[in-house]
N, C-alpha and C. Protein backbone atom coordinates (compact mmCIF):
# COMPACT_ATOMS: atom_id res chain seq x y z
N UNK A 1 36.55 -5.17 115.45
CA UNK A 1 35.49 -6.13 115.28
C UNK A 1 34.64 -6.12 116.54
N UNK A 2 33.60 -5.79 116.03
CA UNK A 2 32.17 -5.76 117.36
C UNK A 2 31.51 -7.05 117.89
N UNK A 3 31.40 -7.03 119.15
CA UNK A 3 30.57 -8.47 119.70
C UNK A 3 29.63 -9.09 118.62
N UNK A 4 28.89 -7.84 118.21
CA UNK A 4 28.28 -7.91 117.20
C UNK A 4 28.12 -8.57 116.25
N UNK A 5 29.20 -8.06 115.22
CA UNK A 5 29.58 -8.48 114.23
C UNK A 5 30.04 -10.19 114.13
N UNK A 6 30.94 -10.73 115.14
CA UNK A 6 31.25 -11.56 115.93
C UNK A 6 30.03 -12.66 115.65
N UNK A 7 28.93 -12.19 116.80
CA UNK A 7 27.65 -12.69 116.66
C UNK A 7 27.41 -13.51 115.45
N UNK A 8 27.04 -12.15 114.56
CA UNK A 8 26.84 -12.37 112.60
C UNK A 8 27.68 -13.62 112.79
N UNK A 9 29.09 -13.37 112.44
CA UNK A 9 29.55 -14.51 111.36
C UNK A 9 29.71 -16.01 111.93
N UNK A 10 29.43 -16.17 113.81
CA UNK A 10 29.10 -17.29 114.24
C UNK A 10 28.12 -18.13 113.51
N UNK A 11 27.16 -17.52 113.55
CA UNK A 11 25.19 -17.77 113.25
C UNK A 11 25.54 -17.68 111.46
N UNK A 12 26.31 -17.47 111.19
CA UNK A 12 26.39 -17.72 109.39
C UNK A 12 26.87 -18.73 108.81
N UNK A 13 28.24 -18.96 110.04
CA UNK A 13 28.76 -19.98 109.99
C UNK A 13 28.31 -21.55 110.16
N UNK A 14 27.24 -21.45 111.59
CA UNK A 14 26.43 -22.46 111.56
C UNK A 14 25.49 -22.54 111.10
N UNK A 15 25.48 -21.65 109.87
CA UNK A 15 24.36 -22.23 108.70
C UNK A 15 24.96 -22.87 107.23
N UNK A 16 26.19 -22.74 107.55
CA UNK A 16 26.99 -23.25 105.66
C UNK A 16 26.83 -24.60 105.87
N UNK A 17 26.80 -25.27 104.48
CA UNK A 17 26.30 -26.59 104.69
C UNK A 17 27.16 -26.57 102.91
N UNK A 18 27.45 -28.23 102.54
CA UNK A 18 27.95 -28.43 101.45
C UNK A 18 26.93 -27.89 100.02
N UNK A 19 27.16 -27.57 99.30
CA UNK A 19 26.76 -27.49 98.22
C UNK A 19 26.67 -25.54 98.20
N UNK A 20 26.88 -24.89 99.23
CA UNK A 20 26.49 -23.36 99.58
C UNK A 20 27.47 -22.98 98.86
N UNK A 21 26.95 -21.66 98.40
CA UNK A 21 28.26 -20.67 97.54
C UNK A 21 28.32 -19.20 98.94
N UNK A 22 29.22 -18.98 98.67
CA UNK A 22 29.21 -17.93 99.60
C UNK A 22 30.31 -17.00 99.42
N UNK A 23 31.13 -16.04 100.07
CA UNK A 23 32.45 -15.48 99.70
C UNK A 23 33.52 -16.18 100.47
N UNK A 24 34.49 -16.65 99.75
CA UNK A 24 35.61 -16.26 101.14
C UNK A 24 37.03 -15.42 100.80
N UNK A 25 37.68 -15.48 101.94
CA UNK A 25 38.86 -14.20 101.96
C UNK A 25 39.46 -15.15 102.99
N UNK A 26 41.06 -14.86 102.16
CA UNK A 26 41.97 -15.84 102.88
C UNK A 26 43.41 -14.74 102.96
N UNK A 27 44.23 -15.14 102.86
CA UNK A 27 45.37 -14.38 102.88
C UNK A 27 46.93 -15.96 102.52
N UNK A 28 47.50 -15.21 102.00
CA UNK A 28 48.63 -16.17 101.44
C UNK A 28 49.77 -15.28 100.78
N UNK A 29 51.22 -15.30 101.60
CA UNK A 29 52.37 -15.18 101.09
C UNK A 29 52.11 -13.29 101.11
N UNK A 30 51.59 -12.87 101.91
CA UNK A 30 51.85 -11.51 102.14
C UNK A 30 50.16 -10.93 101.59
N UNK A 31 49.50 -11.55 100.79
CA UNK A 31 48.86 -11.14 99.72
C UNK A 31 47.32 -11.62 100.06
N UNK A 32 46.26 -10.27 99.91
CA UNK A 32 45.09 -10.93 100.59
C UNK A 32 43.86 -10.96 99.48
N UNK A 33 42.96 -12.29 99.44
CA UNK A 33 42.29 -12.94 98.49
C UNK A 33 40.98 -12.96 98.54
N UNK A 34 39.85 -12.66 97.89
CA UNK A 34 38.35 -12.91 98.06
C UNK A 34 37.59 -13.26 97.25
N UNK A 35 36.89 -13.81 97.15
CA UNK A 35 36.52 -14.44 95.87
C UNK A 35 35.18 -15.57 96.22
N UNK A 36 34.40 -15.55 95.32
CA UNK A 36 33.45 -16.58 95.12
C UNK A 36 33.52 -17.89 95.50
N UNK A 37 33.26 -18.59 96.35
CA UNK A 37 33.69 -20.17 96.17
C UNK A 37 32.15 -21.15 96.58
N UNK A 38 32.22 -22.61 96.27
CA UNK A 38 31.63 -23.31 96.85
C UNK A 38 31.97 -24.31 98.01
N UNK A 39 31.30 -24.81 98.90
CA UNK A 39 30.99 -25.64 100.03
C UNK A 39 31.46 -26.60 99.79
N UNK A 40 32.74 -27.77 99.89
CA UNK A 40 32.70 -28.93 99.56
C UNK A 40 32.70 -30.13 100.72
N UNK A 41 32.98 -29.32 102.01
CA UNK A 41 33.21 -29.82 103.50
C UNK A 41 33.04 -28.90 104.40
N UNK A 42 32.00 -29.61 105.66
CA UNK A 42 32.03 -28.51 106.93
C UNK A 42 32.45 -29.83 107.66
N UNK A 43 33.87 -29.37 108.11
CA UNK A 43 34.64 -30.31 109.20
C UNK A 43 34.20 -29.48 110.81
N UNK A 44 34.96 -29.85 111.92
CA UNK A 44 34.82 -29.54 113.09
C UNK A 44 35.44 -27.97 113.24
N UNK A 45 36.61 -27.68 111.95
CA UNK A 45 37.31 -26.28 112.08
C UNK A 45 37.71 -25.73 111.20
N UNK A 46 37.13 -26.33 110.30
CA UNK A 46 37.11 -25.23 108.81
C UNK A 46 36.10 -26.00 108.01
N UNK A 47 36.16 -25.25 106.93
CA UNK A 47 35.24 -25.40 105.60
C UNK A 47 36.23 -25.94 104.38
N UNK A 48 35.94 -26.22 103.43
CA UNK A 48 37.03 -27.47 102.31
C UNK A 48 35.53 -25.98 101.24
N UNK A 49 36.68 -25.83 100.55
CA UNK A 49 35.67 -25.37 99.49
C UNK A 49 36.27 -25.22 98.01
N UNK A 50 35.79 -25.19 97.01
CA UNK A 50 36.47 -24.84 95.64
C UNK A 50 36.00 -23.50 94.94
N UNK A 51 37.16 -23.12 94.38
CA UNK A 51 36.44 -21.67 93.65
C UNK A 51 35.72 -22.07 92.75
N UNK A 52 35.03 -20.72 92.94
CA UNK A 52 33.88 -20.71 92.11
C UNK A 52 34.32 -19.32 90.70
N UNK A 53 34.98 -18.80 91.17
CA UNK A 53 35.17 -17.68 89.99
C UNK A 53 36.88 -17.17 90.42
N UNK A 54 37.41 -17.45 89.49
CA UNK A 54 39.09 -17.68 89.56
C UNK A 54 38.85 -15.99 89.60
N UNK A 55 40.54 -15.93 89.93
CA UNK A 55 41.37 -14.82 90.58
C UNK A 55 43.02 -15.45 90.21
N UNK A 56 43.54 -14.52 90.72
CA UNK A 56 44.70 -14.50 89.87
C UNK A 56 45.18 -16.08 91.01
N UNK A 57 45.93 -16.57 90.02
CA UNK A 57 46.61 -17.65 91.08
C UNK A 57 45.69 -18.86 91.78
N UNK A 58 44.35 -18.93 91.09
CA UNK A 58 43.22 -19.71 91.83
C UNK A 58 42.72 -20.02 90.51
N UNK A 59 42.78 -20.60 90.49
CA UNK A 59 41.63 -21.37 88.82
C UNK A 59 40.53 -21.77 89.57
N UNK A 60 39.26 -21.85 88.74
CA UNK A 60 38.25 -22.37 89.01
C UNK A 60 38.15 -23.92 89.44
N UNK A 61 37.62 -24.60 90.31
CA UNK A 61 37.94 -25.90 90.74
C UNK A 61 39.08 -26.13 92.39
N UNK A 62 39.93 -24.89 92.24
CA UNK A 62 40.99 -25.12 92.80
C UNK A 62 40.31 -25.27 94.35
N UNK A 63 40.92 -26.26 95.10
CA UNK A 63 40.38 -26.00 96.22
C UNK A 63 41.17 -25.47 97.29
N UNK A 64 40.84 -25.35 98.67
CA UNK A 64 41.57 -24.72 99.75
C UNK A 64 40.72 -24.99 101.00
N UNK A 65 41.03 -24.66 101.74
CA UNK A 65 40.28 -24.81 103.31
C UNK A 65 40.51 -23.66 103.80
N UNK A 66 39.57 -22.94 104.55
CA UNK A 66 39.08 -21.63 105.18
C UNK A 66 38.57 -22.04 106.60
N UNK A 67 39.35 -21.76 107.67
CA UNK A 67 39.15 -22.14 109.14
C UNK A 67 37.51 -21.71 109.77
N UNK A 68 37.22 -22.18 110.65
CA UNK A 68 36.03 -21.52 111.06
C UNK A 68 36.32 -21.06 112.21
N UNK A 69 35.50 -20.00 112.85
CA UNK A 69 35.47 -19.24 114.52
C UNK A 69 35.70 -20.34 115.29
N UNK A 70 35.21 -21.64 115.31
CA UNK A 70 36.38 -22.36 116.61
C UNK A 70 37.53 -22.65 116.47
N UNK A 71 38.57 -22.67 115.02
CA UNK A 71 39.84 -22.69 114.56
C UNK A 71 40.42 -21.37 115.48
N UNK A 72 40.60 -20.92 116.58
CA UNK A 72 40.90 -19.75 116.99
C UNK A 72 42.26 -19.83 116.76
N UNK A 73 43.26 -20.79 116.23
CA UNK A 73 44.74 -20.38 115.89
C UNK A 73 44.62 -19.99 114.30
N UNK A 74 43.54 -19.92 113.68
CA UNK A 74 44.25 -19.55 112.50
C UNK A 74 42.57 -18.64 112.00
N UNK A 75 41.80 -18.69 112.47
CA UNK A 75 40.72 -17.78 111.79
C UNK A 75 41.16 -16.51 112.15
N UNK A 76 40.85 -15.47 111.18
CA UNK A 76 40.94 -13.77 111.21
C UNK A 76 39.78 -13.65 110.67
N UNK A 77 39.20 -12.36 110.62
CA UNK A 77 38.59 -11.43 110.29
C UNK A 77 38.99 -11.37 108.43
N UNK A 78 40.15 -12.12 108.19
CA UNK A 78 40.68 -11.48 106.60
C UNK A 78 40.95 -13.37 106.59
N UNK A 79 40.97 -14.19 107.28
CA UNK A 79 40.46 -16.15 107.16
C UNK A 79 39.10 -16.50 107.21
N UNK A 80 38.44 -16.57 106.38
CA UNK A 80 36.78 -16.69 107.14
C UNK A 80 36.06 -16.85 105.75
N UNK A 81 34.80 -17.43 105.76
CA UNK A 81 33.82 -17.46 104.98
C UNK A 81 32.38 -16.54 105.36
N UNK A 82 32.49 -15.61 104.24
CA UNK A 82 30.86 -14.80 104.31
C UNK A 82 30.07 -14.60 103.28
N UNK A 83 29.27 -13.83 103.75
CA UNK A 83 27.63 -13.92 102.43
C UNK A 83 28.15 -13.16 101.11
């Protein structure tokens, strides 16, 4: 991961706002996830969001929380919300 890149998903991040659809990718129980979702909370270190287009094990509605770049104990590169 490039300073760069880095850069990007800071400046993306401080643009999500509730009601935004966007991607996210999480990881759970060995097994890694991406998928459509919407905006339902921008807290101080993550995002609160609900899917938007189910996947196996995620129904539509379901919600979850996705850390943001100042969560530095739990955001990855494969924890994160993007375009």
């Amino acid at each position: 991961m490039s300073a760069e890149k880095v850069k990007e998903q800071v400046q993306f991040e401080c643009g999500v706002k509730v009601g935004d659809r966007c991607q996210a990718l999480w990881t759970n129980s060995g097994r890694y996830y991406q998928t459509e979702v919407e905006v339902v909370a921008v807290n101080s270190k993550s995002f609160g969001v609900k899917i938007a287009k189910a996947i196996e094990g995620y129904p539509v509605g379901w919600r979850i929380n996705i850390p943001n770049f100042a969560n530095s104990d739990r955001w990855t590169w494969n924890n994160r919300l993007t375009k």
